[in-house]
Protein backbone atom coordinates (compact mmCIF):
# COMPACT_ATOMS: atom_id res chain seq x y z
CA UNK A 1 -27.55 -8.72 32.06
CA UNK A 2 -26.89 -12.11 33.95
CA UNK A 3 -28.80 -14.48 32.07
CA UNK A 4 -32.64 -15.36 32.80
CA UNK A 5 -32.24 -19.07 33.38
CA UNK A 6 -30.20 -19.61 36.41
CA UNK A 7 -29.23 -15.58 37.00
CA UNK A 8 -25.50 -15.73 36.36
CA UNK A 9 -23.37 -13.47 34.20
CA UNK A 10 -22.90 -13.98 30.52
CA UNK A 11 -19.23 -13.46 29.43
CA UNK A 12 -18.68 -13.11 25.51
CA UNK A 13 -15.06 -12.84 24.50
CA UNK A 14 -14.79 -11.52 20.96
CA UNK A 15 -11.69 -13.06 19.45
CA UNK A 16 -10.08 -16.28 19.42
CA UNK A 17 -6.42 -15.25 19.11
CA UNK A 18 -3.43 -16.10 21.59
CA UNK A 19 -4.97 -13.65 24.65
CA UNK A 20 -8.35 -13.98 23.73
CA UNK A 21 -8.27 -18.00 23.73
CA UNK A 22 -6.06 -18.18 26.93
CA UNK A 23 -8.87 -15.70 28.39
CA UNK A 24 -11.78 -17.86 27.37
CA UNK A 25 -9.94 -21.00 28.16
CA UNK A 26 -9.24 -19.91 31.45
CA UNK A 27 -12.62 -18.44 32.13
CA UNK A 28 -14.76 -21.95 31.12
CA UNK A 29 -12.72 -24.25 33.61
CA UNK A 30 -12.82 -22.02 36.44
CA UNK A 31 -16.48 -20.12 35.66
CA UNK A 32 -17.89 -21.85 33.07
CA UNK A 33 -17.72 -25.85 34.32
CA UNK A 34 -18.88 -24.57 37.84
CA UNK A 35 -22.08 -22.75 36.22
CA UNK A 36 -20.58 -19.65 37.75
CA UNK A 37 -21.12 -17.91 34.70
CA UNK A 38 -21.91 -18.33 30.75
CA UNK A 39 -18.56 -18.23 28.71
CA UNK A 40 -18.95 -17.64 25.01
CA UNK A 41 -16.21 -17.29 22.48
CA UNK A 42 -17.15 -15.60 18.97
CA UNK A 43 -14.57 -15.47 16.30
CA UNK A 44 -14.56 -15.34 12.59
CA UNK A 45 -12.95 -18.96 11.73
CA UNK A 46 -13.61 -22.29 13.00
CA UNK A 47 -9.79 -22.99 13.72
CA UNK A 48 -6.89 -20.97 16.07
CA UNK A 49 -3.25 -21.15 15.05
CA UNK A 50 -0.65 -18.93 17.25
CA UNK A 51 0.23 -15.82 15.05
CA UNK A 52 3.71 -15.75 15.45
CA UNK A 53 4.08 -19.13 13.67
CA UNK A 54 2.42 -17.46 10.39
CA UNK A 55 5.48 -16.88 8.70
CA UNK A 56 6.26 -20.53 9.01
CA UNK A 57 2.89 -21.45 7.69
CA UNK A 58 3.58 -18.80 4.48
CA UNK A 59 6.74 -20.63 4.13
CA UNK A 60 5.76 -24.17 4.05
CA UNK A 61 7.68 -25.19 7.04
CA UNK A 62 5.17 -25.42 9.20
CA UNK A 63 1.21 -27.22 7.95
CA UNK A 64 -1.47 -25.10 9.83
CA UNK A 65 -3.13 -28.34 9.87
CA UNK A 66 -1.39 -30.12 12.37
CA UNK A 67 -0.70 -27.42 14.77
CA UNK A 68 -4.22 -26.06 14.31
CA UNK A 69 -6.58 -25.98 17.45
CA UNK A 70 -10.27 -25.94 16.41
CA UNK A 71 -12.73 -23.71 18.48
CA UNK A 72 -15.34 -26.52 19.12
CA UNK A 73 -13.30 -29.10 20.45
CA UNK A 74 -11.95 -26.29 22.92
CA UNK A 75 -14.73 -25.18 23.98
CA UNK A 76 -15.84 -28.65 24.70
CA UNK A 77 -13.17 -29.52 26.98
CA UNK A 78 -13.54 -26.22 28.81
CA UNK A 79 -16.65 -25.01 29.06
CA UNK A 80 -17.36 -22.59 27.09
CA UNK A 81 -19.38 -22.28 24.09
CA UNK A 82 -18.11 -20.93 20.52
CA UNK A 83 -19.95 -19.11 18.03
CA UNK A 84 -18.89 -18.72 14.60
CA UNK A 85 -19.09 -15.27 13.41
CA UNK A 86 -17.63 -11.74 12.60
CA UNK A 87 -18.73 -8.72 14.96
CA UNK A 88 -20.11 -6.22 13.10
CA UNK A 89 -21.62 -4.00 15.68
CA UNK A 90 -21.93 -2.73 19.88
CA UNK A 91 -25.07 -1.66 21.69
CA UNK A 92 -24.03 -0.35 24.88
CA UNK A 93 -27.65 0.53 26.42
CA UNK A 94 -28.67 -2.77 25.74
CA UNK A 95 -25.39 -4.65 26.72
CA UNK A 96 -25.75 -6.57 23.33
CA UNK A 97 -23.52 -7.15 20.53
CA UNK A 98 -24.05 -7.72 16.81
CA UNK A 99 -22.99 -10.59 13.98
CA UNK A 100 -23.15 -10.08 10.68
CA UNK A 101 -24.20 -13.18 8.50
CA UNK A 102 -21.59 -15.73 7.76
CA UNK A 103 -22.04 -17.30 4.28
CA UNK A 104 -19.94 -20.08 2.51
CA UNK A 105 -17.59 -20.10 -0.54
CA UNK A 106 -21.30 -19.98 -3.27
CA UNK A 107 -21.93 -16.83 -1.36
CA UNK A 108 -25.28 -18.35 -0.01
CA UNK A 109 -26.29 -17.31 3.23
CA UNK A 110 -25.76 -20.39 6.17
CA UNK A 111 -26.03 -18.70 9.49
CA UNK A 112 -28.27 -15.26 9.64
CA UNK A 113 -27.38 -12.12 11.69
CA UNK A 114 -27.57 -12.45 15.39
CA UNK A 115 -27.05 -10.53 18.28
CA UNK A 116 -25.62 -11.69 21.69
CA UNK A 117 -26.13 -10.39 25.48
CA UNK A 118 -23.46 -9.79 27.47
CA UNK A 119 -22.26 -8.64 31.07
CA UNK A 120 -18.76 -8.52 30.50
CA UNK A 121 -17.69 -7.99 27.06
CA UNK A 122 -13.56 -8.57 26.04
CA UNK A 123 -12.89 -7.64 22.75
CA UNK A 124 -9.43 -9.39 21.82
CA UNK A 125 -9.76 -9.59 17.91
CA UNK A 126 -5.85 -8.74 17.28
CA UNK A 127 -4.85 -6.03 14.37
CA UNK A 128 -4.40 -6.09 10.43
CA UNK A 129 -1.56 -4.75 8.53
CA UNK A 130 -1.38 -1.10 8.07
CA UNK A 131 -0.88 -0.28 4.29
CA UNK A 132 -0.91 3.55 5.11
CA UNK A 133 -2.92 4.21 2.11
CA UNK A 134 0.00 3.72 -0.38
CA UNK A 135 -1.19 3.28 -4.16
CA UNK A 136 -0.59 -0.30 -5.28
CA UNK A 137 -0.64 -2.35 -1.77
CA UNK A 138 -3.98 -3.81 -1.82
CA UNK A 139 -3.92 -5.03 -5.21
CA UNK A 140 -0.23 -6.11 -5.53
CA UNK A 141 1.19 -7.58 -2.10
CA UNK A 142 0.37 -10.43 0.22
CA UNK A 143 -0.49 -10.00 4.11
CA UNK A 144 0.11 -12.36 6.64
CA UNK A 145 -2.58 -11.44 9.14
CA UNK A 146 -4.46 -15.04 9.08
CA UNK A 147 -3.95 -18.56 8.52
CA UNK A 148 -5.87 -18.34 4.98
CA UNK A 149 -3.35 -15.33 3.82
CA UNK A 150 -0.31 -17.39 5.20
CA UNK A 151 -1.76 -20.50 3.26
CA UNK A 152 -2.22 -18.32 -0.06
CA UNK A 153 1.52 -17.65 -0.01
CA UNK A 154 2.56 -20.89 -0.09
CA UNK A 155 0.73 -21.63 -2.99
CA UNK A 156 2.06 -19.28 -4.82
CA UNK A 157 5.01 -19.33 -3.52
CA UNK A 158 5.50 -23.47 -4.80
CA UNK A 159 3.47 -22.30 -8.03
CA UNK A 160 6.14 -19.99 -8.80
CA UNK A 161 8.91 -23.37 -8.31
CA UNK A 162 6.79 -25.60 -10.05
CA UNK A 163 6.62 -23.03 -13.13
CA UNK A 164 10.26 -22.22 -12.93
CA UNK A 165 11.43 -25.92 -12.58
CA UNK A 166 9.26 -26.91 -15.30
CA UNK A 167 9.83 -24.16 -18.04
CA UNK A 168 12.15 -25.67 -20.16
CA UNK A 169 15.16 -22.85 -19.86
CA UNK A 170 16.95 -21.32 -17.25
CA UNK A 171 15.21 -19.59 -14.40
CA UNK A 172 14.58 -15.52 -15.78
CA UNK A 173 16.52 -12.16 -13.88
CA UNK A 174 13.91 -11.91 -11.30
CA UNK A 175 11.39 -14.54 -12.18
CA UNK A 176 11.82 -15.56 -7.96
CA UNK A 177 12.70 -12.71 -6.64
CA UNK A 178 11.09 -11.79 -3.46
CA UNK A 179 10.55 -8.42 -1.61
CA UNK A 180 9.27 -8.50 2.01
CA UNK A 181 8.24 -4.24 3.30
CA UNK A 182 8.81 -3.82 6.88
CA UNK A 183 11.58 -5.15 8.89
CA UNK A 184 9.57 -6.10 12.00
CA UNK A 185 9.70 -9.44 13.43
CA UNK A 186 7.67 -10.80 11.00
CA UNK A 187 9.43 -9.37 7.70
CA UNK A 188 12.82 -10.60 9.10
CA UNK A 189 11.68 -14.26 10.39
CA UNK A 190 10.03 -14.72 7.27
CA UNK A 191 12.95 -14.10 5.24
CA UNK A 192 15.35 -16.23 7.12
CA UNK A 193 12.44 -19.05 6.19
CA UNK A 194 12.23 -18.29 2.71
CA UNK A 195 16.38 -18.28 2.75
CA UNK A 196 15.75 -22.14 4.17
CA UNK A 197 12.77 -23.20 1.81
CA UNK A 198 15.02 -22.11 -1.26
CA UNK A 199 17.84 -25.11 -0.23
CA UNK A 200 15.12 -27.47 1.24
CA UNK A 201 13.20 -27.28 -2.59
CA UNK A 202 15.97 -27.90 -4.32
CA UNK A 203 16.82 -31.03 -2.05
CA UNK A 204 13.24 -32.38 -2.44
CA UNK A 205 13.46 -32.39 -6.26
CA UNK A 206 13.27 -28.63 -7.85
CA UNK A 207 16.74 -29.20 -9.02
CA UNK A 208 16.47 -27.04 -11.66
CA UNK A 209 16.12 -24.16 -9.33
CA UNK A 210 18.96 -23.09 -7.36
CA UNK A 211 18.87 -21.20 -4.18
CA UNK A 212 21.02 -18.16 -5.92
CA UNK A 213 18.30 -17.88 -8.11
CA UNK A 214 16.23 -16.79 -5.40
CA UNK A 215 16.94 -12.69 -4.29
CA UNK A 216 15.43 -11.75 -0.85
CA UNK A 217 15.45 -8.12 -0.01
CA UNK A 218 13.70 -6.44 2.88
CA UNK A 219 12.49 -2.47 2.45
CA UNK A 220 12.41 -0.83 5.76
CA UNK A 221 12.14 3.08 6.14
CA UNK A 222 13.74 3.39 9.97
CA UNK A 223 17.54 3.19 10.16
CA UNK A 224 17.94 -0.46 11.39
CA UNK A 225 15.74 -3.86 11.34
CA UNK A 226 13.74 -4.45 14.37
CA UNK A 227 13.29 -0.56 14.71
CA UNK A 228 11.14 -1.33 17.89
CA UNK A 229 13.78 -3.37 19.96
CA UNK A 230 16.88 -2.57 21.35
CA UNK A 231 19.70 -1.76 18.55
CA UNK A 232 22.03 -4.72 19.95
CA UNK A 233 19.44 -6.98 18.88
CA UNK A 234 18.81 -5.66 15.85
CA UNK A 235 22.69 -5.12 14.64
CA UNK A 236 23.37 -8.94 15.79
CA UNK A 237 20.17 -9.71 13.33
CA UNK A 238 21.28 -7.69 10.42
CA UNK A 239 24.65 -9.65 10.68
CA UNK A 240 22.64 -12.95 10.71
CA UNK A 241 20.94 -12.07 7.38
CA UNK A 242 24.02 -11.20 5.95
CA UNK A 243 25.53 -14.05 6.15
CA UNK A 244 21.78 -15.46 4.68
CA UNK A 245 22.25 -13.54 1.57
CA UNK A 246 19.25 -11.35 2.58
CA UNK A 247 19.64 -7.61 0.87
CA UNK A 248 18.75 -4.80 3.34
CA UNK A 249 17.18 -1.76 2.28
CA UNK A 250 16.50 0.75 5.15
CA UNK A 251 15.97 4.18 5.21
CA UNK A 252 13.78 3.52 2.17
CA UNK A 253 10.17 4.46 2.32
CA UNK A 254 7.66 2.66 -0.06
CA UNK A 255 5.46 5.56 -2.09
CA UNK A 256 3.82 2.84 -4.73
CA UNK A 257 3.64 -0.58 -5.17
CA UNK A 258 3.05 -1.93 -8.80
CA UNK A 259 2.89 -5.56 -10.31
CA UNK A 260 6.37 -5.48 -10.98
CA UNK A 261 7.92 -3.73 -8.70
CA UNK A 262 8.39 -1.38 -5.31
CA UNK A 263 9.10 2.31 -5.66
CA UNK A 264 10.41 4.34 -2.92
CA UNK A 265 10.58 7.84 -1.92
CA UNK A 266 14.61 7.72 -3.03
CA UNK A 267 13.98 6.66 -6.16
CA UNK A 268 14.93 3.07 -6.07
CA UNK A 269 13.45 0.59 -7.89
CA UNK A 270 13.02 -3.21 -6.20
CA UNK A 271 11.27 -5.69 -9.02
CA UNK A 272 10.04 -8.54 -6.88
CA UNK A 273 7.86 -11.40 -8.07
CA UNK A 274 6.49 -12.18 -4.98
CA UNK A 275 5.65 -9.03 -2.48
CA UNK A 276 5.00 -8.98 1.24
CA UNK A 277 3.19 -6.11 2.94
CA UNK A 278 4.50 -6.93 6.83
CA UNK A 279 5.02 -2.60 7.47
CA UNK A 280 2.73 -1.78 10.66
CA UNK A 281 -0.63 -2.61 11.99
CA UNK A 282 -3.86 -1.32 12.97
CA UNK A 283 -7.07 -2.77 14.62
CA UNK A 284 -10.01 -3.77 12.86
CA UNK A 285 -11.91 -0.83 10.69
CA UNK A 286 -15.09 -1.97 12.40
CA UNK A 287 -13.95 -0.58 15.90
CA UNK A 288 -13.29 2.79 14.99
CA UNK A 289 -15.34 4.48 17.47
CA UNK A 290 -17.83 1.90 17.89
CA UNK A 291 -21.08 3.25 19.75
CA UNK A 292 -19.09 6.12 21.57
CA UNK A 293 -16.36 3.94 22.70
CA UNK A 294 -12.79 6.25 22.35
CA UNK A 295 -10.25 4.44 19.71
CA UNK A 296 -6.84 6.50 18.64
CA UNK A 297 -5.78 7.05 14.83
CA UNK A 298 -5.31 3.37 14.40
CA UNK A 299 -8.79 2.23 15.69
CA UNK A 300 -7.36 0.80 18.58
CA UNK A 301 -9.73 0.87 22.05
CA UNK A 302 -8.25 3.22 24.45
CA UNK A 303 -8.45 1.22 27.88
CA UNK A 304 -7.47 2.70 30.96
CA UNK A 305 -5.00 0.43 33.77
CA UNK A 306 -7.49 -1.39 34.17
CA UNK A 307 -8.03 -2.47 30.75
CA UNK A 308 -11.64 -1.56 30.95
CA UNK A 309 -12.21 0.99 27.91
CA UNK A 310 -12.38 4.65 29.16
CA UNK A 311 -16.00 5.19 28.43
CA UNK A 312 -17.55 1.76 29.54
CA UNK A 313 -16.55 -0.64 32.60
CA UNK A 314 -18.14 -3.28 31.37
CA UNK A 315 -16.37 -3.63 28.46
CA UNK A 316 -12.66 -4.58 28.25
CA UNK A 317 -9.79 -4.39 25.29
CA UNK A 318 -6.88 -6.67 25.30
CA UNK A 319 -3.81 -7.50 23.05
CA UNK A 320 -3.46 -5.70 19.62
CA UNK A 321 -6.58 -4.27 19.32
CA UNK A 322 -5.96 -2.08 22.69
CA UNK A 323 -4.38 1.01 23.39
CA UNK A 324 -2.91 0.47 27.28
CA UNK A 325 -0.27 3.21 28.24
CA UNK A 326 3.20 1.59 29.64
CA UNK A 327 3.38 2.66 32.64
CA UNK A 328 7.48 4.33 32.93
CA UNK A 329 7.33 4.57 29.29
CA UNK A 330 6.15 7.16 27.29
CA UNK A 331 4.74 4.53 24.84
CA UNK A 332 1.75 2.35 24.98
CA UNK A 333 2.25 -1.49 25.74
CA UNK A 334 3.81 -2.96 22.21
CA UNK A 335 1.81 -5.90 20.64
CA UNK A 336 3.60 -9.31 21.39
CA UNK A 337 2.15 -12.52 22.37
CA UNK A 338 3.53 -11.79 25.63
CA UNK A 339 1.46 -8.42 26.46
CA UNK A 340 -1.80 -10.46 25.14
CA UNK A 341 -0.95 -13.48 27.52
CA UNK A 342 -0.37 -11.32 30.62
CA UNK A 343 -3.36 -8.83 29.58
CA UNK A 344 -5.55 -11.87 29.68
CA UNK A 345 -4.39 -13.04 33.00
CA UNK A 346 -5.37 -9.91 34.49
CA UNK A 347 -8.88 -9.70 32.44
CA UNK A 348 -9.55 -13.57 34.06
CA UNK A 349 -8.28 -11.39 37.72
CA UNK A 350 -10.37 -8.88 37.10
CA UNK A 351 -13.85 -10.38 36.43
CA UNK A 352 -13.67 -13.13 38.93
CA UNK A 353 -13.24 -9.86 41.22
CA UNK A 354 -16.01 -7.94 39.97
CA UNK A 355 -18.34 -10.97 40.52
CA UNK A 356 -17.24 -10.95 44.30
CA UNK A 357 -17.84 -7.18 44.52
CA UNK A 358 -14.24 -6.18 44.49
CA UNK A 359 -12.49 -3.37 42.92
CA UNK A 360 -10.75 -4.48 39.54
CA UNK A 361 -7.25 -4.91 39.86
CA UNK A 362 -4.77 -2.67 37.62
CA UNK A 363 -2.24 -4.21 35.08
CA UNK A 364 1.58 -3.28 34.65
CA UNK A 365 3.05 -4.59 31.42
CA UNK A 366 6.08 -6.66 32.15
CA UNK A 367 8.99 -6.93 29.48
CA UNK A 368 10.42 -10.27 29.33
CA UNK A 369 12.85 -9.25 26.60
CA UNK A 370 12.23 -10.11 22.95
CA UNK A 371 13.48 -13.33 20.74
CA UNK A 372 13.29 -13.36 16.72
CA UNK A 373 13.87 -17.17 15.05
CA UNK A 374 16.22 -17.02 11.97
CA UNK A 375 14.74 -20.75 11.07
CA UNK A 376 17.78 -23.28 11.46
CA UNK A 377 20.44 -20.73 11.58
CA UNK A 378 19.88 -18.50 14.29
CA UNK A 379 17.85 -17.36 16.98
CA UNK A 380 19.09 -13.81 18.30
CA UNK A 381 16.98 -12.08 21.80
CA UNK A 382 17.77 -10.55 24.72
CA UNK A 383 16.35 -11.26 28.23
CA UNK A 384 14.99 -8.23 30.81
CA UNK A 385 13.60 -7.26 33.59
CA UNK A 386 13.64 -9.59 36.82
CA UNK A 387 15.28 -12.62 34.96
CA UNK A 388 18.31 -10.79 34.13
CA UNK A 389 18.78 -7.79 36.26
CA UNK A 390 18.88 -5.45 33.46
CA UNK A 391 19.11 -6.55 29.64
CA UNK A 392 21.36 -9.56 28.48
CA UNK A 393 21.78 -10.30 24.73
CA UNK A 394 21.31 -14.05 24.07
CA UNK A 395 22.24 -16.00 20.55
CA UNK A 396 22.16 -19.38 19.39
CA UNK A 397 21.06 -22.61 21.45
CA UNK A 398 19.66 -21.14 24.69
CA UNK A 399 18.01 -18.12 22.35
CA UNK A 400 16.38 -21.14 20.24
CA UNK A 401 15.22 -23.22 23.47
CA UNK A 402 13.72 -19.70 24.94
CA UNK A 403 12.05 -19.12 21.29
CA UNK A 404 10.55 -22.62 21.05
CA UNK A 405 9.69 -22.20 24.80
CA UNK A 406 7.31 -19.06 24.04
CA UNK A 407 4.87 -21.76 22.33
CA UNK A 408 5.15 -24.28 24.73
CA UNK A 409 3.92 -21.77 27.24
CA UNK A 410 0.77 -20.85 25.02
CA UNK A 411 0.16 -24.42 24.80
CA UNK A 412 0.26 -25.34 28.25
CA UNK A 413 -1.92 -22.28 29.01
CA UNK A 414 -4.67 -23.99 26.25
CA UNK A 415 -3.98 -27.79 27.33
CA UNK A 416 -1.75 -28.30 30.31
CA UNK A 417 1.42 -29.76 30.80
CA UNK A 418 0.49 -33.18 30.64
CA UNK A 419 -1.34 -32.94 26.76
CA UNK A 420 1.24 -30.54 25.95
CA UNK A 421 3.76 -33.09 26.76
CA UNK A 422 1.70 -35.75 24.58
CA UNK A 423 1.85 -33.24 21.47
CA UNK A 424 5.62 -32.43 21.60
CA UNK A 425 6.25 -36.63 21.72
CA UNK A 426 3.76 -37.02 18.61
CA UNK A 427 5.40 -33.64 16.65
CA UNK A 428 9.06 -35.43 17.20
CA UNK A 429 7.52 -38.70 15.80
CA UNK A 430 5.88 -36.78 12.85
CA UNK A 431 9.06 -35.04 12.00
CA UNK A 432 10.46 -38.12 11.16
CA UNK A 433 8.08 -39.29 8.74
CA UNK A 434 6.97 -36.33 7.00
CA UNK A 435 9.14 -33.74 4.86
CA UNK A 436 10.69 -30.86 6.39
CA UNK A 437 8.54 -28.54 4.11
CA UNK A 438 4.90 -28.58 3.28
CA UNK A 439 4.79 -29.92 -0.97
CA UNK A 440 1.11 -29.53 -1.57
């Protein structure tokens, strides 16, 4: 319902991640400063961070802090309004949605439930890991599915150095061990951190902790790492980790998960100190078919070309949380930062049609190739589609450039190229002051 006031649309865009803040972004300079429409963003935190730099937050190579962008000051400079909060609920009749109450660390209640109307509703709120129901997951591994998970690693990833550097003896069989499950991009860039934060301790003072005593193993149950990309890329990364020290273990599928320990279906036994769940995704529990709308086994909206959900064109799905068929593939569109940046180019597309009584336009997932960091000492990819006439493997330098280029992009989409060029300048001079690895 176009709001009361001054009769325009109300836009609510559910989700603050890399599509949904490009959307909203987008949609306040263009809609929102023109009082062509209200733009309102909700989301569950106060701050954004880009999700493929998580493993470099868990790490300590990268502070959340600095690279943070919080929702407020946003929304400020581009005209939209943010509202802190966690969807809880849809009601389609009524073109409303729901927000549960958000409370603080005492548990005492500081903003009450709310509801908010809407004309065109985008729900971008990403996906969780997928533990599959296996006994032992939720109690004994660590997710990297938000900034405050990513942030909880590190701690106890440096508590674990501090303890071992301060003991008194040499470090225990195992007492650093690490085990990261699932070989996706995530599992893999992480370790190739961890394989970096291991020398870079030790240089900043946890001498008596050497990087040998540090064992990195990855459990993946396909045949290769990267199972989803093409197997060039994927034998040219298992060759990097190699030479990393990084122990492979595919074909193994995880059954339990206890405090000491992974167990798979072979048998094998992986003691780990540390353990990583990074094996799958799914969307949110709370969209599961949420007031009729269709979701598939991994609560994911169904959307049709148009991204519009199947059941309701007023409300759209983008990035992880949507389930968009590829068109030429027999596969739905995978969930990289690059499917959630084009889906919300074509959500922006599609609205600004709608409000000029046009027919919504229909999106085509392009594949730009893929590119996986291996910290300092590597970056592996290949490039497709129109830039390459076909696929082209691409290592070191250029890979790196292309990598580091992939944020530069999101940033310019969030700031433009002038601020963005203003923020690389200041990161250079802040490298030179501050350690290569967050202490604290």
């Amino acid at each position: 319902m176009a709001s009361a006031e001054n009769n325009i649309p109300n836009i609510v865009v559910v989700g603050g991640g890399a599509g949904g803040l490009e959307l909203v972004t987008k949609l306040g300079r263009k809609l929102g400063k023109k009082g062509k429409a209200n733009v309102t963003l909700v989301d569950t935190t106060t701050t954004h961070i880009w999700k493929p730099l998580l493993h470099e937050v868990a790490a300590g190579t990268l502070d959340s802090h600095e690279d943070e962008i919080e929702y407020l000051g946003q929304a400020m400079c581009s005209g939209f309004r943010f509202r802190l909060g966690r969807m809880d609920g849809l009601d389609r009749s009524n073109k409303q949605i729901s927000v549960a109450p958000t409370h603080n660390s005492k548990g005492e209640q500081i903003i009450p439930p709310r509801t908010f109307d809407y004309d065109y509703l985008i729900i971008a709120v990403g996906s969780v890991s997928h533990d599959f129901g296996i006994p032992g997951v939720t109690e004994h591994c660590l997710f990297l599915d938000t900034t405050t998970q990513a942030e909880e690693f590190q701690a106890q990833l440096l508590e674990a150095y501090v303890r071992a550097h301060t003991q008194g003896k040499p470090v225990d069989k195992g007492q650093l061990d690490i085990a990261i499950v699932g070989a996706g991009a995530t599992g893999v860039e992480l370790s190739a951190q961890l394989h970096e934060v291991s020398h870079l301790l030790t240089a900043y003072g946890f001498d008596e902790v050497q990087p040998t005593d540090v064992k990195i193993s990855i459990i993946e149950a396909a045949d290769r790492v990267l199972p989803g990309l093409p197997e060039n890329l994927s034998r040219a990364t298992e060759k990097e980790l190699a030479k990393l020290g990084v122990e492979l273990c595919k074909n193994e599928r995880v059954i339990k998960v206890t405090e000491q320990a992974i167990l798979t279906e072979s048998g094998k036994v992986i003691p780990a100190a540390i353990k990583v769940w990074a094996a799958g995704i799914k969307a949110p529990a709370f969209l599961k078919d949420i007031d009729g709308l269709e979701t598939n086994w991994i609560n994911q909206l169904v959307v049709k070309q148009t991204l519009q959900t199947t059941i309701d064109d007023d409300v759209y799905a983008i990035g992880d949380c949507c389930a968009c068929k590829w068109e030429g593939q027999n596969d739905n569109v995978p969930p990289r930062a690059q499917a959630a940046h084009q889906m919300a180019s074509l959500v922006y597309k599609s609205i600004k049609y709608r409000m000029a009584d046009k027919e919504a336009p229909e999106y085509a997932y392009h594949d730009y190739g893929s590119l996986v960091s291996l910290g300092r000492y590597s970056t592996v990819g290949n490039m497709m589609g129109s830039l390459s006439k076909g696929s082209l493997m691409i290592e070191g330098f250029m890979a790196r450039m292309m990598y580091l280029s992939l944020y530069k992009m999101h940033q310019i989409a969030l700031f433009g190229f002038f601020r963005v060029g203003m923020l690389s300048l200041s990161h250079l001079f802040r490298r030179s002051v501050h350690p290569k690895i967050k202490l604290h």
